[in-house]
N, C-alpha and C. Protein backbone atom coordinates (compact mmCIF):
# COMPACT_ATOMS: atom_id res chain seq x y z
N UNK A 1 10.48 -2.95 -6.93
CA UNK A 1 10.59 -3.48 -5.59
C UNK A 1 9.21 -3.77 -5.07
N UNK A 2 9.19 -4.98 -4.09
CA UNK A 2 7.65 -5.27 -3.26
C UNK A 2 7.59 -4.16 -2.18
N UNK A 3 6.69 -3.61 -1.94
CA UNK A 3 6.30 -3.03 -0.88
C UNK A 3 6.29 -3.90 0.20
N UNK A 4 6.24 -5.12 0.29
CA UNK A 4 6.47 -5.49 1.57
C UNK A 4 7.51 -6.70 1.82
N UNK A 5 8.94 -5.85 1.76
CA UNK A 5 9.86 -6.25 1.77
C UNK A 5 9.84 -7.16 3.26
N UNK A 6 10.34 -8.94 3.11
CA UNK A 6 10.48 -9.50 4.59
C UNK A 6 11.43 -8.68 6.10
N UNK A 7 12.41 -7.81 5.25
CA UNK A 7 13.03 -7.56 6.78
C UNK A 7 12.65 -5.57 6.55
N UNK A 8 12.38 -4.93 5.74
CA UNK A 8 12.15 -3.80 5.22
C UNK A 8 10.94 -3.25 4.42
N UNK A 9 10.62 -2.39 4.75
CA UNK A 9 9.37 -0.92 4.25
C UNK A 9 9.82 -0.68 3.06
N UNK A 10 9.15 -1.03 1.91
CA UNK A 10 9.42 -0.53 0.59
C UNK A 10 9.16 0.42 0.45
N UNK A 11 8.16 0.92 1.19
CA UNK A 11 7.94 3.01 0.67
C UNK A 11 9.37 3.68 1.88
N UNK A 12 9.77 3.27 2.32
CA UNK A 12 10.65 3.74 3.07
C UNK A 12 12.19 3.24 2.34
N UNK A 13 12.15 2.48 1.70
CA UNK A 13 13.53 2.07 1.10
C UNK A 13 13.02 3.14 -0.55
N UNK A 14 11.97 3.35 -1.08
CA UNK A 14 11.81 3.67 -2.02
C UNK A 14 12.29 5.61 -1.74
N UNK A 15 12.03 5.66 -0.68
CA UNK A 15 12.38 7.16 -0.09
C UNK A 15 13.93 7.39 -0.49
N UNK A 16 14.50 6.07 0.20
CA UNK A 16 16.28 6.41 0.81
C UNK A 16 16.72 6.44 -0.42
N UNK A 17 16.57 4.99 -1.56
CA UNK A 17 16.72 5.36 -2.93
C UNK A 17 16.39 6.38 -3.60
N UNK A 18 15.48 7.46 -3.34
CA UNK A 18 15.65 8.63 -4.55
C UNK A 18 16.73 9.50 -3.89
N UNK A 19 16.72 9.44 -2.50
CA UNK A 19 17.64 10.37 -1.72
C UNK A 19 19.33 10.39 -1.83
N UNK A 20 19.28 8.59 -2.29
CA UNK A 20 20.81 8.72 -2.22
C UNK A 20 20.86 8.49 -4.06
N UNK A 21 20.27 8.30 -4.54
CA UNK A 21 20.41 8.11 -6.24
C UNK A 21 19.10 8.14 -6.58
N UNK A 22 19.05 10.03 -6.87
CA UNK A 22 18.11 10.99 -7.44
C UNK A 22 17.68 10.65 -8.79
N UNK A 23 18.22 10.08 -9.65
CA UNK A 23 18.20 9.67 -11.00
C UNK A 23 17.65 8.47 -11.41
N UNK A 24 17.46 7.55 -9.92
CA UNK A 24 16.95 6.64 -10.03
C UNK A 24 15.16 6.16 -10.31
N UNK A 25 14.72 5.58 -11.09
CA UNK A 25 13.44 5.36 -11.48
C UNK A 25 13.29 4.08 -11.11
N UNK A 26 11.87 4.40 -9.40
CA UNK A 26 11.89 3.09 -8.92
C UNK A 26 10.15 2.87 -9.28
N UNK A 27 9.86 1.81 -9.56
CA UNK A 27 9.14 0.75 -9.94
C UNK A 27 8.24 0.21 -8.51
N UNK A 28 7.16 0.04 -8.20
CA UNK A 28 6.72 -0.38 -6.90
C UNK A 28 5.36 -1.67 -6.92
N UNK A 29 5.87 -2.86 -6.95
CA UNK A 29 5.05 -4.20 -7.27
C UNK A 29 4.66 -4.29 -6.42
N UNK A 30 3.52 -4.60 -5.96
CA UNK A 30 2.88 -4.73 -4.78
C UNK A 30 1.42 -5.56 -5.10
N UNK A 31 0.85 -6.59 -3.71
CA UNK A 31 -0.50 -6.91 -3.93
C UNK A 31 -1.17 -6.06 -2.84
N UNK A 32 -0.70 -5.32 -2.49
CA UNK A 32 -1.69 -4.00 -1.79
C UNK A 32 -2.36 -3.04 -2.81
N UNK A 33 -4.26 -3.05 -2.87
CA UNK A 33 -4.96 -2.86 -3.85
C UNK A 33 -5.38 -1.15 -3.27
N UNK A 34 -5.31 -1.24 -1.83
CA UNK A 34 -5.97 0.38 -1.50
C UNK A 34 -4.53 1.42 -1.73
N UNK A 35 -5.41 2.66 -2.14
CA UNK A 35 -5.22 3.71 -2.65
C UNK A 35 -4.02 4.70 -2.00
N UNK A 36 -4.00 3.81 -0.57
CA UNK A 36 -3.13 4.98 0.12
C UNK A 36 -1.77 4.35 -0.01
N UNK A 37 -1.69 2.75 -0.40
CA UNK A 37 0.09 2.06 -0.69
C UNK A 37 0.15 3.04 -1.67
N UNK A 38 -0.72 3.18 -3.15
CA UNK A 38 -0.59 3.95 -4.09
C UNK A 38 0.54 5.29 -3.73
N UNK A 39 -0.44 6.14 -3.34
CA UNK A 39 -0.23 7.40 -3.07
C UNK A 39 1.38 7.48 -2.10
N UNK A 40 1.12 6.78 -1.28
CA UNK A 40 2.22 6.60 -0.07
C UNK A 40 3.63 6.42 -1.20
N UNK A 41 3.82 5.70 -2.16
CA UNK A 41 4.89 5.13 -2.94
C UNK A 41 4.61 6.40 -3.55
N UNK A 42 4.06 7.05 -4.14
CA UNK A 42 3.86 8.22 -5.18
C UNK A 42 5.12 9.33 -4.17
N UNK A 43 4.50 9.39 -3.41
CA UNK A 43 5.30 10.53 -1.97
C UNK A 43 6.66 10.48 -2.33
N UNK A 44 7.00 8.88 -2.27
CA UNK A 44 8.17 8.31 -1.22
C UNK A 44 9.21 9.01 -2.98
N UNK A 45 8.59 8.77 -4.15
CA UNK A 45 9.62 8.95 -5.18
C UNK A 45 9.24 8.14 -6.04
N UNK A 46 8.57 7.14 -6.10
CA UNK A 46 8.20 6.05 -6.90
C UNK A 46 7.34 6.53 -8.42
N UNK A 47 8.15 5.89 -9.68
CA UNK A 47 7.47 6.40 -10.79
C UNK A 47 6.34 5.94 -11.03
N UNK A 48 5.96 4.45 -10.81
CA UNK A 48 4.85 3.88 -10.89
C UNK A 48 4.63 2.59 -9.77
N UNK A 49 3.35 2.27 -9.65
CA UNK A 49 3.25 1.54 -8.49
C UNK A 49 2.17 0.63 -9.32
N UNK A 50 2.67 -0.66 -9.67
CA UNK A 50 2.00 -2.20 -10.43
C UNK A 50 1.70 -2.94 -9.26
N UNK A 51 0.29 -2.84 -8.96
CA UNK A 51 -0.66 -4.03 -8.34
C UNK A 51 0.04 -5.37 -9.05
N UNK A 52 0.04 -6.76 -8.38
CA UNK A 52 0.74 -7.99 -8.61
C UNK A 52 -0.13 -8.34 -9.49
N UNK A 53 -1.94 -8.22 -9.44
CA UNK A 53 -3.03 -8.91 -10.37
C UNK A 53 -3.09 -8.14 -11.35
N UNK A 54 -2.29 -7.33 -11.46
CA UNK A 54 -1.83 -6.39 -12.85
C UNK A 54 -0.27 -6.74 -13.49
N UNK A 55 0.51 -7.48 -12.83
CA UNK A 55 1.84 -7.38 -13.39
C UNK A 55 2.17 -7.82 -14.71
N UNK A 56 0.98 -8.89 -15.28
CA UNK A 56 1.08 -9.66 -16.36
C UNK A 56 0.66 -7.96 -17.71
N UNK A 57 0.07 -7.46 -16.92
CA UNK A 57 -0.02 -6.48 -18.17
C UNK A 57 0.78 -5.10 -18.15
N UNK A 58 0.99 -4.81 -17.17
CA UNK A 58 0.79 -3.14 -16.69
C UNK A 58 2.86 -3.02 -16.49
N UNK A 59 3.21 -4.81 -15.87
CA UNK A 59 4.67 -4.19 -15.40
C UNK A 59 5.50 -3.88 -16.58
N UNK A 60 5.47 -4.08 -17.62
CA UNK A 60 6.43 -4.09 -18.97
C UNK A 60 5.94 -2.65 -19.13
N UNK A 61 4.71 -2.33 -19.00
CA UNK A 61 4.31 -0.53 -19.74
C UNK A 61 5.41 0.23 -18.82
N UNK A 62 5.41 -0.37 -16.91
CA UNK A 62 5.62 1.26 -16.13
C UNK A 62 7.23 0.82 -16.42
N UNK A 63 7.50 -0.31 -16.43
CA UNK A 63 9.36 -0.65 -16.65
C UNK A 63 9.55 0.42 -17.88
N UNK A 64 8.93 -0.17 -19.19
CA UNK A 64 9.18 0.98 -20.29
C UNK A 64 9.37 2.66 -19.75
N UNK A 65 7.94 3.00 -18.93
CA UNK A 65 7.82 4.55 -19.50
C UNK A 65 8.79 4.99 -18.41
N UNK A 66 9.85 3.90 -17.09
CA UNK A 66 10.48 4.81 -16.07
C UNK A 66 11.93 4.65 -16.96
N UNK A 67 12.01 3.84 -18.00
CA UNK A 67 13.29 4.05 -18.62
C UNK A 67 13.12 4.77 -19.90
N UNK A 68 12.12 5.91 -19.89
CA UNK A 68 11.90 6.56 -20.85
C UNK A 68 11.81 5.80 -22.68
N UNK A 69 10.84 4.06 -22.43
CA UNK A 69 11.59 3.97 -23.80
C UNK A 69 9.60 3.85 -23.91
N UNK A 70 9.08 3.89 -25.17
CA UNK A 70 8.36 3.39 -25.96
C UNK A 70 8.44 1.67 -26.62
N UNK A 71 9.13 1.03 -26.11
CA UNK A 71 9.38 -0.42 -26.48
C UNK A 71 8.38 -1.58 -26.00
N UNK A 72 7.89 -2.54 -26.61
CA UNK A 72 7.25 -3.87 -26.26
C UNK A 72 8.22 -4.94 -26.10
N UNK A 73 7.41 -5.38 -25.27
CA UNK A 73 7.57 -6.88 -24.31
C UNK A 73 8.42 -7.81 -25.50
N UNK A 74 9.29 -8.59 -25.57
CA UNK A 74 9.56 -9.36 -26.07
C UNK A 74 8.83 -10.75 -25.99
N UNK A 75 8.47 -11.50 -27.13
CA UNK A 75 7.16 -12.89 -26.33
C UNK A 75 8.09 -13.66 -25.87
């Protein structure tokens, strides 16, 4: 999910999602680069939090390691 959802707070929707489906492994894309979106999504439940000028590399690793797999990107 973007952290800056048009009508909604992604660290605040990322909250309600672990609350109402604990099992869930949420993912947090964002082009917010300071440390405290980081941390703030870390709080809320979030397994990993992918900067957007990172997505080309970084989103396939945190997708993999929140569905527990070891697998590569398909080209």
């Amino acid at each position: 999910m973007d952290v800056g959802l048009p009508d909604a707070d992604g660290i605040e929707l990322t909250g309600r999602i672990r609350l109402l489906f604990p099992q869930t492994a949420v993912v947090v894309l964002s082009s917010h680069e300071e440390w405290a979106y980081r941390e703030a999504a870390r709080q809320a439940g979030a397994v990993a939090y992918v900067r957007k000028s990172e997505a080309a590399t970084a989103l396939t690793a945190a997708i993999s390691a929140a569905l527990g797999t070891q697998g590569t990107a398909a080209p």
